[in-house]
C-alpha atoms as a PDB file:
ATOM      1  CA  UNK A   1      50.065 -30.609  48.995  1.00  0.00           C
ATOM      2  CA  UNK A   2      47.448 -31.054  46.803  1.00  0.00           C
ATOM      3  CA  UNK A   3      44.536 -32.036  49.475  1.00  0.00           C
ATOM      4  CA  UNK A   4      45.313 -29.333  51.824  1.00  0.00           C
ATOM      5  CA  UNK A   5      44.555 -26.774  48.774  1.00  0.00           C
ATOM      6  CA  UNK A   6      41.698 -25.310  48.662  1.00  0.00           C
ATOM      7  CA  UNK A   7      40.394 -23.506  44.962  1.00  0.00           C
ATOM      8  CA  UNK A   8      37.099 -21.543  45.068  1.00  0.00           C
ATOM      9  CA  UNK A   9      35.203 -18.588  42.701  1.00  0.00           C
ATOM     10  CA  UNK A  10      32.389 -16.641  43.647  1.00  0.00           C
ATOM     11  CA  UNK A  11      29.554 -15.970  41.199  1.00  0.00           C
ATOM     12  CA  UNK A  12      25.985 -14.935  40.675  1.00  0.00           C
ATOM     13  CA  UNK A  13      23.384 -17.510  39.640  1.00  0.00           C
ATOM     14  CA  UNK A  14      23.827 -15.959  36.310  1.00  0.00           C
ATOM     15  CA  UNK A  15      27.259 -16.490  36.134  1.00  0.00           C
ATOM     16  CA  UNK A  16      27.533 -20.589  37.696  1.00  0.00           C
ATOM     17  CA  UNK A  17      28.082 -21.719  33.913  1.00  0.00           C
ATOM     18  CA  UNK A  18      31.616 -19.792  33.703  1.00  0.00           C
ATOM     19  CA  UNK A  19      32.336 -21.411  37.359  1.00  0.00           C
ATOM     20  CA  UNK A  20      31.393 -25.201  35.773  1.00  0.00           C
ATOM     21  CA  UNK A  21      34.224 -24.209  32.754  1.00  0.00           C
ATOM     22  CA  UNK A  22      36.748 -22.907  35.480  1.00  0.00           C
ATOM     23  CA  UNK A  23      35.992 -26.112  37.239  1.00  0.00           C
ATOM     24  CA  UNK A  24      36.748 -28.297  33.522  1.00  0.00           C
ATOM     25  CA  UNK A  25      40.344 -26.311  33.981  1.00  0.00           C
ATOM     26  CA  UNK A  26      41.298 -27.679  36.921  1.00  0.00           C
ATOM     27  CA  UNK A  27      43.280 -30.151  38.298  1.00  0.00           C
ATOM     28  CA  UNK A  28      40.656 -33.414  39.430  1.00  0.00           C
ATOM     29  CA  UNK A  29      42.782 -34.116  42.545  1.00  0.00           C
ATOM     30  CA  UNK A  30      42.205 -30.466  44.106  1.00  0.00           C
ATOM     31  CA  UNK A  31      39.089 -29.483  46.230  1.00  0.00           C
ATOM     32  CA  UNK A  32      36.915 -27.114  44.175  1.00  0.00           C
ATOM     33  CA  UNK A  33      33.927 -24.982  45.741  1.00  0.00           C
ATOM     34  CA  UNK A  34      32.336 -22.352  44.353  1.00  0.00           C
ATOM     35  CA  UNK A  35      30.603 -19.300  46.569  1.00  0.00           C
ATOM     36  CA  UNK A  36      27.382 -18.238  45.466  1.00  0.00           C
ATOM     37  CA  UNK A  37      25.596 -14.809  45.654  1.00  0.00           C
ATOM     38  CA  UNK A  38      22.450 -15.404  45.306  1.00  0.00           C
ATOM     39  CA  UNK A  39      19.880 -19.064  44.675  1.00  0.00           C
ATOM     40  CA  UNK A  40      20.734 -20.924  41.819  1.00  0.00           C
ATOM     41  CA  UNK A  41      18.975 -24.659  41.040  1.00  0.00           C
ATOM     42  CA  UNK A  42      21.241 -27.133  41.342  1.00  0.00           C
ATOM     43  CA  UNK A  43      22.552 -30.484  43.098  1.00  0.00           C
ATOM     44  CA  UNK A  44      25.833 -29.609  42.887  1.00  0.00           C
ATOM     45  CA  UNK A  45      27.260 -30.250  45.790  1.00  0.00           C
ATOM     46  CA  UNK A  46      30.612 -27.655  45.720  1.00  0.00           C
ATOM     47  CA  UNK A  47      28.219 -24.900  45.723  1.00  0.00           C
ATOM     48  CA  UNK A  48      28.182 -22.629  49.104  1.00  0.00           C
ATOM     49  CA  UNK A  49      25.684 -20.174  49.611  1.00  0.00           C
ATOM     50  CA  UNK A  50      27.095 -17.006  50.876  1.00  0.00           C
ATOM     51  CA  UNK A  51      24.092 -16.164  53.304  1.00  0.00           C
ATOM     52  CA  UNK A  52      24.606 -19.556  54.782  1.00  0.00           C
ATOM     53  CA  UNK A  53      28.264 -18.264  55.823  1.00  0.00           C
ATOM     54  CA  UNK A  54      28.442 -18.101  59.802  1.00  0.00           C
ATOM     55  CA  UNK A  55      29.094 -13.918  59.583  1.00  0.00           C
ATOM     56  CA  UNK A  56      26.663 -11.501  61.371  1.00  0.00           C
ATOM     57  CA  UNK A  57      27.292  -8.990  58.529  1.00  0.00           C
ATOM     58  CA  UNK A  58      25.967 -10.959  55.370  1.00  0.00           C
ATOM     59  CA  UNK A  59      22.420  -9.955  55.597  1.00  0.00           C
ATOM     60  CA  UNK A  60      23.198  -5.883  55.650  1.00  0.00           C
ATOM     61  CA  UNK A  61      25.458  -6.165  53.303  1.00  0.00           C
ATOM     62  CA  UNK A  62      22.699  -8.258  50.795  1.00  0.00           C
ATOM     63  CA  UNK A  63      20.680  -4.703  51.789  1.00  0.00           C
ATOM     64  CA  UNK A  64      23.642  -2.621  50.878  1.00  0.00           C
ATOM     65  CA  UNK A  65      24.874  -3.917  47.451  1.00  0.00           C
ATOM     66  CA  UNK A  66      24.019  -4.596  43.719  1.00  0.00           C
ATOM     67  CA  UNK A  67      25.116  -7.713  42.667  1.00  0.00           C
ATOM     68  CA  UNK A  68      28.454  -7.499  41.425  1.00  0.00           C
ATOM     69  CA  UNK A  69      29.419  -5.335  44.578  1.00  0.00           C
ATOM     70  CA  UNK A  70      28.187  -8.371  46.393  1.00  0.00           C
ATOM     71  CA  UNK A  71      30.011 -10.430  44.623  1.00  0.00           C
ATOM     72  CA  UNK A  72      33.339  -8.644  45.086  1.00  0.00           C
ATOM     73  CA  UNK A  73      32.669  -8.152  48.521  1.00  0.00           C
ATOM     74  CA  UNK A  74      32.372 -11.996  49.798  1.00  0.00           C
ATOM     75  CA  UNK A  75      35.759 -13.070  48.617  1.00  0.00           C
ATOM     76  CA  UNK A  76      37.309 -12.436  51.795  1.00  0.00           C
ATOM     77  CA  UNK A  77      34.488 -13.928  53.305  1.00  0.00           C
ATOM     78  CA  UNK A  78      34.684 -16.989  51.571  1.00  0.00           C
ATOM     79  CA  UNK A  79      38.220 -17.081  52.034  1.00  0.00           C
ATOM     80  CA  UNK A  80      38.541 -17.591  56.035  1.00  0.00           C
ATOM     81  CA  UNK A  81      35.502 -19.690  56.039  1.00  0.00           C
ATOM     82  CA  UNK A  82      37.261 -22.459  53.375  1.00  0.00           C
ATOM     83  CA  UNK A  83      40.966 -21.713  55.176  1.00  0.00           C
ATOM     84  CA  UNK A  84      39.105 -22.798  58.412  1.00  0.00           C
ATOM     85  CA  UNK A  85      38.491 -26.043  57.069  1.00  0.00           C
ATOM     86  CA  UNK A  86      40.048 -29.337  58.431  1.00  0.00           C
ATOM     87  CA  UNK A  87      42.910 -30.280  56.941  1.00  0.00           C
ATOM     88  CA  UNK A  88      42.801 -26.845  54.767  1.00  0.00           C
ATOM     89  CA  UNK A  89      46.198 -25.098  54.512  1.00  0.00           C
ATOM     90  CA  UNK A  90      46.422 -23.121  51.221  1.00  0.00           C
ATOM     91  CA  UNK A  91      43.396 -21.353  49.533  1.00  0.00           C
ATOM     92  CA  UNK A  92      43.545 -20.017  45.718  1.00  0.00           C
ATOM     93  CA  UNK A  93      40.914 -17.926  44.148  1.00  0.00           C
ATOM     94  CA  UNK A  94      40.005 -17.435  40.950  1.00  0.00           C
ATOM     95  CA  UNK A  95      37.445 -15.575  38.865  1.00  0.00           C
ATOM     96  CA  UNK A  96      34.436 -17.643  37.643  1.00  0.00           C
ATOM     97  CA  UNK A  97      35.304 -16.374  34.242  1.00  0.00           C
ATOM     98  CA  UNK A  98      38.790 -17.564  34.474  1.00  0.00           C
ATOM     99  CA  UNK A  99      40.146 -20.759  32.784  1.00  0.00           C
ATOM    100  CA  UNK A 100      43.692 -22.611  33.690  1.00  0.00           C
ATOM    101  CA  UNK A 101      45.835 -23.285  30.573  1.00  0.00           C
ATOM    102  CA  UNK A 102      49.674 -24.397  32.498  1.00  0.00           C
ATOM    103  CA  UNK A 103      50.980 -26.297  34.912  1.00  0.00           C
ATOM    104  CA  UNK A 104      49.367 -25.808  38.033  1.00  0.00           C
ATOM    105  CA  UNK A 105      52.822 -26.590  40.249  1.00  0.00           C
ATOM    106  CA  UNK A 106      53.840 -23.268  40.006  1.00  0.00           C
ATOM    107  CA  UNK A 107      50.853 -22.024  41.671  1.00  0.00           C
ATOM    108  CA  UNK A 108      50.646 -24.799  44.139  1.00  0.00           C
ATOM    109  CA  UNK A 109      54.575 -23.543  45.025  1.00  0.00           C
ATOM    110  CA  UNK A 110      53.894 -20.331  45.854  1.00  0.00           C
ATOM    111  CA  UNK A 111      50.419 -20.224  47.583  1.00  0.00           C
ATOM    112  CA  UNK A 112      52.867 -22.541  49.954  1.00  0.00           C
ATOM    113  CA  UNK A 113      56.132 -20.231  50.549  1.00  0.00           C
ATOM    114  CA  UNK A 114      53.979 -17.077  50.915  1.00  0.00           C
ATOM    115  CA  UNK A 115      50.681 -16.004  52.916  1.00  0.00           C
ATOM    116  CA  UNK A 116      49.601 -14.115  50.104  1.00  0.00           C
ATOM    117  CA  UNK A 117      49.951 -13.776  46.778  1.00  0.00           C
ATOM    118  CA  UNK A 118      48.645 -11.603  44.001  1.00  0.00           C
ATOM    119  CA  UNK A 119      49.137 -10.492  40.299  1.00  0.00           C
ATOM    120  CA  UNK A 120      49.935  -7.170  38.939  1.00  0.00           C
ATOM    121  CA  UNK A 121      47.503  -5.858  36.070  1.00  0.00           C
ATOM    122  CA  UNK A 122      50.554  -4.678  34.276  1.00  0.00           C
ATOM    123  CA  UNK A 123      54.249  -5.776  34.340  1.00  0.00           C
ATOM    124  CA  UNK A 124      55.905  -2.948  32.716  1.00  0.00           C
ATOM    125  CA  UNK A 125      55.834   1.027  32.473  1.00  0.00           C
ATOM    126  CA  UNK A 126      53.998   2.173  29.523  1.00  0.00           C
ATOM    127  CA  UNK A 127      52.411   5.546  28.168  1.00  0.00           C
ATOM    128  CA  UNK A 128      48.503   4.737  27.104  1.00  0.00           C
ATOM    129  CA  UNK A 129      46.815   2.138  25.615  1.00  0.00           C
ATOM    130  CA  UNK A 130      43.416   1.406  24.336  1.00  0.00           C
ATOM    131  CA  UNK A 131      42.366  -0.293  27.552  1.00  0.00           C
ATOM    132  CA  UNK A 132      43.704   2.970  29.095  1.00  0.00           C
ATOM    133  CA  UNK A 133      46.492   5.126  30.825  1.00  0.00           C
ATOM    134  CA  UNK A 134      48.872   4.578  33.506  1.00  0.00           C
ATOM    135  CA  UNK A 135      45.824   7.184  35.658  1.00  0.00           C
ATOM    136  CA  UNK A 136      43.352   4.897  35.043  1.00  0.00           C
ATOM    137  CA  UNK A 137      45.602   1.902  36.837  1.00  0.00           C
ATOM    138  CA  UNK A 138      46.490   3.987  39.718  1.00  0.00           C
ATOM    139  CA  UNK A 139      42.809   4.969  40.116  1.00  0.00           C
ATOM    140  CA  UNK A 140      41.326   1.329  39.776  1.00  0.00           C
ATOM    141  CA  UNK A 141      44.157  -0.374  41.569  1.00  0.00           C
ATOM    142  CA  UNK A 142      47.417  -2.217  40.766  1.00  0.00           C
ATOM    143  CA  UNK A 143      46.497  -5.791  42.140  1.00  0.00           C
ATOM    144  CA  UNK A 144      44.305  -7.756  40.079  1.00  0.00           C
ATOM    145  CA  UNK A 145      41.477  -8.994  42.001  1.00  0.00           C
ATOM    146  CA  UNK A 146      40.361 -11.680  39.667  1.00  0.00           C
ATOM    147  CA  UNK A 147      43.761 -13.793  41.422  1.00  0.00           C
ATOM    148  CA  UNK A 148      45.184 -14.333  45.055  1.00  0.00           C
ATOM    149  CA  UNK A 149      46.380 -16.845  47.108  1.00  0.00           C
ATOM    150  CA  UNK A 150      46.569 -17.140  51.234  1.00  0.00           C
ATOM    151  CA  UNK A 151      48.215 -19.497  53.295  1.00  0.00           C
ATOM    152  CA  UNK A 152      46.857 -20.445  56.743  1.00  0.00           C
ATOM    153  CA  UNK A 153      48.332 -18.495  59.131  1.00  0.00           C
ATOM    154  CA  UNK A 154      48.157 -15.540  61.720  1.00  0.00           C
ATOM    155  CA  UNK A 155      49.363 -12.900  59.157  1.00  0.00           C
ATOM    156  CA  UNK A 156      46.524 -14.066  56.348  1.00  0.00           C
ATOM    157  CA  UNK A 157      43.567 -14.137  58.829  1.00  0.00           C
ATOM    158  CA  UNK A 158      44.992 -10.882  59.932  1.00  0.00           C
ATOM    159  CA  UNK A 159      44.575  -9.769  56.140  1.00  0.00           C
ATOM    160  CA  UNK A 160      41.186 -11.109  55.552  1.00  0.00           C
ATOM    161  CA  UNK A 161      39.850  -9.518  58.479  1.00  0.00           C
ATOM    162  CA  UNK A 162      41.581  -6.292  57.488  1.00  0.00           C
ATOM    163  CA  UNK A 163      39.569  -6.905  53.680  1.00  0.00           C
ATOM    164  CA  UNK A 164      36.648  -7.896  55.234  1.00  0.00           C
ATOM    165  CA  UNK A 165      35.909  -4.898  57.418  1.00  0.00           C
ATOM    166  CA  UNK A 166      36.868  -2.714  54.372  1.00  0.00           C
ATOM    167  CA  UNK A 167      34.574  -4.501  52.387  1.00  0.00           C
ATOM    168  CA  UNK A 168      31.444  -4.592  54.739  1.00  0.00           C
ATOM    169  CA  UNK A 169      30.155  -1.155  53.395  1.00  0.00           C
ATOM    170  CA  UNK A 170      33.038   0.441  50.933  1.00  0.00           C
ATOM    171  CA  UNK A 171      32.589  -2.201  48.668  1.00  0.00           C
ATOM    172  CA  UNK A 172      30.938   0.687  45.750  1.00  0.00           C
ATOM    173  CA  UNK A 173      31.956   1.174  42.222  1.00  0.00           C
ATOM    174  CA  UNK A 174      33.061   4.944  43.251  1.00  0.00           C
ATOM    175  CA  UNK A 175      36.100   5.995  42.103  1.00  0.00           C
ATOM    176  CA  UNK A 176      35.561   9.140  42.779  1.00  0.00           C
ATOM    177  CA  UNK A 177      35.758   7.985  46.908  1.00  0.00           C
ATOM    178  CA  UNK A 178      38.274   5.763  46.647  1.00  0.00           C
ATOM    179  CA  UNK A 179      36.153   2.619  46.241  1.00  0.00           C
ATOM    180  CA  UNK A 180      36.853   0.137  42.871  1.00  0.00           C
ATOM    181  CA  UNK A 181      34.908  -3.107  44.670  1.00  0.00           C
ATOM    182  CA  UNK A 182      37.369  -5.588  46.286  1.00  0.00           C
ATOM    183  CA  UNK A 183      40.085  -4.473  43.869  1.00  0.00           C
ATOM    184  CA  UNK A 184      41.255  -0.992  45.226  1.00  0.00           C
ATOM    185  CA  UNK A 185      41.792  -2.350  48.906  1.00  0.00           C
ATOM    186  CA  UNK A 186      44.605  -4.624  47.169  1.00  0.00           C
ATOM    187  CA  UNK A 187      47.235  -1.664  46.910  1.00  0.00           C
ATOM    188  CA  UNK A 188      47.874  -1.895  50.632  1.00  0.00           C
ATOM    189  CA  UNK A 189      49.027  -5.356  51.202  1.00  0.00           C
ATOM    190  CA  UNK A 190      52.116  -4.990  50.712  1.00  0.00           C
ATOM    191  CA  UNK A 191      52.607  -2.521  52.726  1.00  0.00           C
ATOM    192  CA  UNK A 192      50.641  -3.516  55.806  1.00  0.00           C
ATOM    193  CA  UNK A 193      51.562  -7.368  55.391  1.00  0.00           C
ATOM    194  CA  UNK A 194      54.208  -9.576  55.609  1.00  0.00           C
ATOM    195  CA  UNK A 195      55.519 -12.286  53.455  1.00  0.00           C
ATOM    196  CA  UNK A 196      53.136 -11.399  50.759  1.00  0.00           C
ATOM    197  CA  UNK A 197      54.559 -11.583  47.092  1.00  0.00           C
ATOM    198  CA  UNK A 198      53.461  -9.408  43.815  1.00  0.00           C
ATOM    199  CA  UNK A 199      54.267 -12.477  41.263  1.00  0.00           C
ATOM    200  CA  UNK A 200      54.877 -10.977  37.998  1.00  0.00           C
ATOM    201  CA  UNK A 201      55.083 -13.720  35.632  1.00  0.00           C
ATOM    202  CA  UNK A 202      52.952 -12.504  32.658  1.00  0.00           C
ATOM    203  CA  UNK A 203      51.607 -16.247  31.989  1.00  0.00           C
ATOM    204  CA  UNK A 204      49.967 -15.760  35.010  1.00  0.00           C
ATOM    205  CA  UNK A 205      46.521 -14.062  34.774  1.00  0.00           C
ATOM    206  CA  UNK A 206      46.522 -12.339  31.454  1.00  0.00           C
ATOM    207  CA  UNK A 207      43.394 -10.417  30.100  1.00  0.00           C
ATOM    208  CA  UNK A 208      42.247  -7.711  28.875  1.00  0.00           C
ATOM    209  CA  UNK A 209      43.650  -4.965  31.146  1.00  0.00           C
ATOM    210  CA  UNK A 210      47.356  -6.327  30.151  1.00  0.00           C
ATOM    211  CA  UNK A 211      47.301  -7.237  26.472  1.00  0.00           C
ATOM    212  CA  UNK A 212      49.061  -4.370  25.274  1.00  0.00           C
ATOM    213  CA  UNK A 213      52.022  -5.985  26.976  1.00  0.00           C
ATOM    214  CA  UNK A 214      51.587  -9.388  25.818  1.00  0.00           C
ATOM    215  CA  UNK A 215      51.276 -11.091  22.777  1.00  0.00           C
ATOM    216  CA  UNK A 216      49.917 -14.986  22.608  1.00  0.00           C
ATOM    217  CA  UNK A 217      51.278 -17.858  20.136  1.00  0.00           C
ATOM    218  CA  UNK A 218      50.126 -21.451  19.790  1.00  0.00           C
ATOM    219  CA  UNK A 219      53.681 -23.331  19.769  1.00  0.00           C
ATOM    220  CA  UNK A 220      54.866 -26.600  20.071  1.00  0.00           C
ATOM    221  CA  UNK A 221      51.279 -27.855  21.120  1.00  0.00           C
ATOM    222  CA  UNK A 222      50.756 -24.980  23.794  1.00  0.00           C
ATOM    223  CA  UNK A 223      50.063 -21.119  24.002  1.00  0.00           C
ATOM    224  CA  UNK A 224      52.851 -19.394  24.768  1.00  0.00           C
ATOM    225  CA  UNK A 225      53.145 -15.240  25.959  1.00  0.00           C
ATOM    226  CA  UNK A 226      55.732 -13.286  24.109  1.00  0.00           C
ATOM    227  CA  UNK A 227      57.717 -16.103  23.523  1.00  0.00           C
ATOM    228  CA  UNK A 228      59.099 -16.799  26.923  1.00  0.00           C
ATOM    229  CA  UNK A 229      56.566 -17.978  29.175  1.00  0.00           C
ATOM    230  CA  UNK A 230      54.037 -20.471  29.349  1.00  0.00           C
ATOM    231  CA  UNK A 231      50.365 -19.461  29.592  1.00  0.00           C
ATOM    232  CA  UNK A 232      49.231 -20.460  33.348  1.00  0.00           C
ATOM    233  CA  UNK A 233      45.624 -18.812  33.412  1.00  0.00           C
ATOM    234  CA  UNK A 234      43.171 -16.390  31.068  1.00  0.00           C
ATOM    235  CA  UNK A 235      40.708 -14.590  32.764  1.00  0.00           C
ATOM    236  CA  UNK A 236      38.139 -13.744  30.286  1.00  0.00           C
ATOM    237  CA  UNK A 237      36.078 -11.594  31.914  1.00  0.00           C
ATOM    238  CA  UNK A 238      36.813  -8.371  29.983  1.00  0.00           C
ATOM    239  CA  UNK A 239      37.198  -9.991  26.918  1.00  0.00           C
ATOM    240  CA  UNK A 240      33.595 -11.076  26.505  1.00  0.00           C
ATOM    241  CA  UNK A 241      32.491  -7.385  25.873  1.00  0.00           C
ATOM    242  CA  UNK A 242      31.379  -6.703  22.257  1.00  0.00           C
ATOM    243  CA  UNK A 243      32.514  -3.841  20.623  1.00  0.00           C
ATOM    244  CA  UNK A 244      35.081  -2.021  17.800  1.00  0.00           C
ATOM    245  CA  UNK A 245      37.700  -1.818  20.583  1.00  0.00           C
ATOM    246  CA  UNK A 246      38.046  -5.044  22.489  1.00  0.00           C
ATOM    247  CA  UNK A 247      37.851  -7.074  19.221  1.00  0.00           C
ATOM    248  CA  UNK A 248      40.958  -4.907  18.071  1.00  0.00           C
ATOM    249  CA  UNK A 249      42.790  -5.623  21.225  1.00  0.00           C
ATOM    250  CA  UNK A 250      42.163  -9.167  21.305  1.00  0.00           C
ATOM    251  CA  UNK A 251      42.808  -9.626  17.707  1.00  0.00           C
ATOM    252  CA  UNK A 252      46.404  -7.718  18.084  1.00  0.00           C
ATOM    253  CA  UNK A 253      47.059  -9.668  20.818  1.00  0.00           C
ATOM    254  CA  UNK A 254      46.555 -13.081  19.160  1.00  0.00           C
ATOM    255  CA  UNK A 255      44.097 -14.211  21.583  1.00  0.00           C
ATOM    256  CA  UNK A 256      41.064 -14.340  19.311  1.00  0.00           C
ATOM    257  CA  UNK A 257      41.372 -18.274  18.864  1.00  0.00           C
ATOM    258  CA  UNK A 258      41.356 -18.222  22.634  1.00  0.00           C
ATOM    259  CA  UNK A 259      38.815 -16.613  23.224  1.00  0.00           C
ATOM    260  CA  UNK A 260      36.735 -18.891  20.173  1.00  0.00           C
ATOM    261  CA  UNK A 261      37.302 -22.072  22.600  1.00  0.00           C
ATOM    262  CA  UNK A 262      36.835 -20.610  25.363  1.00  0.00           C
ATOM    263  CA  UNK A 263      33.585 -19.379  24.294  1.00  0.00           C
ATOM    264  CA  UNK A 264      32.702 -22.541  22.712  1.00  0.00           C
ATOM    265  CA  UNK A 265      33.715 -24.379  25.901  1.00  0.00           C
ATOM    266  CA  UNK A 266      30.359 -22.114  27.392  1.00  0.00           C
ATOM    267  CA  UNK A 267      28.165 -23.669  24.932  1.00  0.00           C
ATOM    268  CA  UNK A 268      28.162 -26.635  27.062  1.00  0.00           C
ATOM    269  CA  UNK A 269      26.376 -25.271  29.789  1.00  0.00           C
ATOM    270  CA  UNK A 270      24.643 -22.004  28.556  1.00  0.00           C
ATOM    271  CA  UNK A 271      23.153 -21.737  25.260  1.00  0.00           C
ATOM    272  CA  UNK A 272      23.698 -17.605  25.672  1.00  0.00           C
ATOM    273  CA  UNK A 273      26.774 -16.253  27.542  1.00  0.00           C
ATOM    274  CA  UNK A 274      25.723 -13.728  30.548  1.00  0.00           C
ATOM    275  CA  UNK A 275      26.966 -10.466  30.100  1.00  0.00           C
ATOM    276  CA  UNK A 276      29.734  -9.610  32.386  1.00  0.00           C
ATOM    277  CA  UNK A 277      31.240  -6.812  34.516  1.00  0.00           C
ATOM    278  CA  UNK A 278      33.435  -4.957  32.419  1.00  0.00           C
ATOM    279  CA  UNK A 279      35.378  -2.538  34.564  1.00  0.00           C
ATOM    280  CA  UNK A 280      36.625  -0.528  31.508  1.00  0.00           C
ATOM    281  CA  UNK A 281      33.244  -0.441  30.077  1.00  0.00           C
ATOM    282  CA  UNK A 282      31.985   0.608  33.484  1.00  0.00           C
ATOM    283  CA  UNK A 283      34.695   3.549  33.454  1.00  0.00           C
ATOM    284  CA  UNK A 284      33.109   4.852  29.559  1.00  0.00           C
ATOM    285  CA  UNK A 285      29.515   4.359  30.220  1.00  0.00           C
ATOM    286  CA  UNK A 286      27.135   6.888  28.999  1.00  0.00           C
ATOM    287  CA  UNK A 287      25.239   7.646  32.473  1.00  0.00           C
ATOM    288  CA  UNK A 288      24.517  11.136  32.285  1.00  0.00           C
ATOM    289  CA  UNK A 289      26.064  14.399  34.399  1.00  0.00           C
ATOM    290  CA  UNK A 290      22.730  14.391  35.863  1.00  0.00           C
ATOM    291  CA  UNK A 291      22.320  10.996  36.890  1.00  0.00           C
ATOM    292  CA  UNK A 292      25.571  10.331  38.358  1.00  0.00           C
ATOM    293  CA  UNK A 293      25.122  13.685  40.505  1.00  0.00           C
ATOM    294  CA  UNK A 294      21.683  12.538  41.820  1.00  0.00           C
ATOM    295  CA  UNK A 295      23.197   9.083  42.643  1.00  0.00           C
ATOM    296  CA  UNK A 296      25.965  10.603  44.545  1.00  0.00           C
ATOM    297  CA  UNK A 297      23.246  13.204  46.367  1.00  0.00           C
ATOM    298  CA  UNK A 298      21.019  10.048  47.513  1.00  0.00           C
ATOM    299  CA  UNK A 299      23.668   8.178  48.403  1.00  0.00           C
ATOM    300  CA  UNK A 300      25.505  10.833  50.917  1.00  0.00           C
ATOM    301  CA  UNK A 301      21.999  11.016  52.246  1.00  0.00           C
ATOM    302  CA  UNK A 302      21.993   7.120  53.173  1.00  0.00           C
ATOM    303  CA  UNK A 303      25.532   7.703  54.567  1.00  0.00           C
ATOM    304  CA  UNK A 304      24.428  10.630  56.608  1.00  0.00           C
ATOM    305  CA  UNK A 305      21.667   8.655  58.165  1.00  0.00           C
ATOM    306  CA  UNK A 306      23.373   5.139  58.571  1.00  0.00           C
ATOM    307  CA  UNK A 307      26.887   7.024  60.451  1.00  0.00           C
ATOM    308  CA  UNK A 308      24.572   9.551  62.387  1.00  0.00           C
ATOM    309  CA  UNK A 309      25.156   9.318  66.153  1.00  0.00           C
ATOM    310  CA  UNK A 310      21.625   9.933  66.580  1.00  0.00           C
ATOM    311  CA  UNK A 311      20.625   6.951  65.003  1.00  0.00           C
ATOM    312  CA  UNK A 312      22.982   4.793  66.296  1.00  0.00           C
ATOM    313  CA  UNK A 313      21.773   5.671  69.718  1.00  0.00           C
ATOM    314  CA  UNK A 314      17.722   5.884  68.820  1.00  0.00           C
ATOM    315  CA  UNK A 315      18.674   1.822  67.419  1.00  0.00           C
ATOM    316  CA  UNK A 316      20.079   0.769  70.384  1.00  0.00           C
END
């Protein structure tokens, strides 16, 4: 099983020193790439270069996007080209800032009964919590995009064609239009796909978004959530934000020492750790009224030009 699995990230130049820690986590015996937006200096040869991926699309969407839009937007991508691989059956993403704690058997198992698999960013009903309300999940999506697993077959290309097209040019931080990156797109797959499964073991990719619902303990030699289960993977992405609020969170949760060696684990490639995408800090930034309405104004312009028939016919 193991060489027929496939485990890749995708990541800014910025960001390849989280991807060499994710790559510490992992088992040796697994194939490890790592899908890269942008040019980074290095001889490491699991590095892919996203422009270097056979897809007509790549170059307008390097037009169209920032960089983490870009980012989001080449998972799928990434994901066909390295499940088109000889000898490639099962493919398992994880974010860059990501690190595997558990046993990875569980994972192996079911990124080989189903096609797809993904995470929940909450396991249970709840009224608000500093991270945010039960809204702000149903506006930002319910999958967690910084986990999935396919398995080669009709069904999953048919899915990461489906994500791919989606993700082309509605790839925007606009919640506003129904766009949260990659992550929004997520809510229909299990409706529109078979044999997909919402795992909801809460070892499984904990952070930031679900600590109000777990709590972390160092026992018997190993962390432990609420008890029960076995931590599988962190993703720390959220976590690295500084402020009153996140420090609270993580120190409730009992995930500060976690986040200490994880962090410390960085100092062996970076001497200062890139700042991240924060999603919730995204959602409370201070852009003006003004701003945002003149970003929305230009950008229904572009729209308006790019889906024009006019144009379309003038460019052919």
């Amino acid at each position: 099983m193991a060489g027929k699995t496939l485990i890749f990230t995708v990541c800014s130049a910025e960001h390849y020193p989280f991807a060499q820690v994710l790559a510490d986590s992992l088992p040796k015996e697994l194939t490890f790439k790592i899908g890269m937006v942008g040019e980074v200096a290095t001889s490491d040869l699991n590095v892919v270069q996203f422009r270097e991926l056979p897809f007509e699309v790549i170059p307008e969407m390097h037009q169209r996007y920032d960089t983490p839009a870009l980012v989001a937007a080449a998972k799928p991508f990434f994901a066909s080209y390295f499940l088109l691989q000889n000898g490639i059956e099962h493919v398992i993403y994880f974010d860059p800032t990501t690190f595997v704690f558990g046993n990875f058997d569980d994972i192996l198992q079911k990124s080989t009964t189903y096609d797809i698999v993904l995470t929940p960013r909450l396991t249970r009903k709840f009224g608000k919590s500093t991270y945010g309300d039960e809204k702000m999940f149903l506006n930002t999506g319910m999958y967690d995009n910084g986990f999935f697993a396919v398995r080669k077959s009709q069904n999953t290309f048919r899915f990461l064609e489906w994500w791919q097209q989606r993700l082309t040019d509605r790839a925007y931080l606009d919640l506003c239009n129904g766009m949260n990156h990659d992550q929004l797109w997520l809510n229909y797959v299990p409706i529109l796909f078979e044999n997909s499964c919402i795992y909801k073991n809460i070892g499984w990719n904990v952070g930031l978004q679900n600590l109000h619902e777990r709590v972390l303990t160092f026992k018997d030699n190993k962390w432990v959530v609420n008890l029960t289960e076995p931590l599988v993977f962190f993703n720390f992405k959220e976590c690295l934000e500084e402020g009153t609020e996140v420090k609270k969170m993580i120190k409730d949760s009992g995930a500060a020492k976690l986040l200490s060696s994880y962090k410390e684990r960085l100092k062996q490639y970076t001497a200062v750790i890139p700042p991240v995408f924060s999603l919730r800090k995204s959602l409370h930034s201070p852009d003006s009224a003004f701003r945002k309405g003149l970003k929305d104004m230009l950008r229904t312009i572009v729209d308006t030009i790019t889906y024009f028939p006019i144009y379309h016919k003038i460019s052919k």
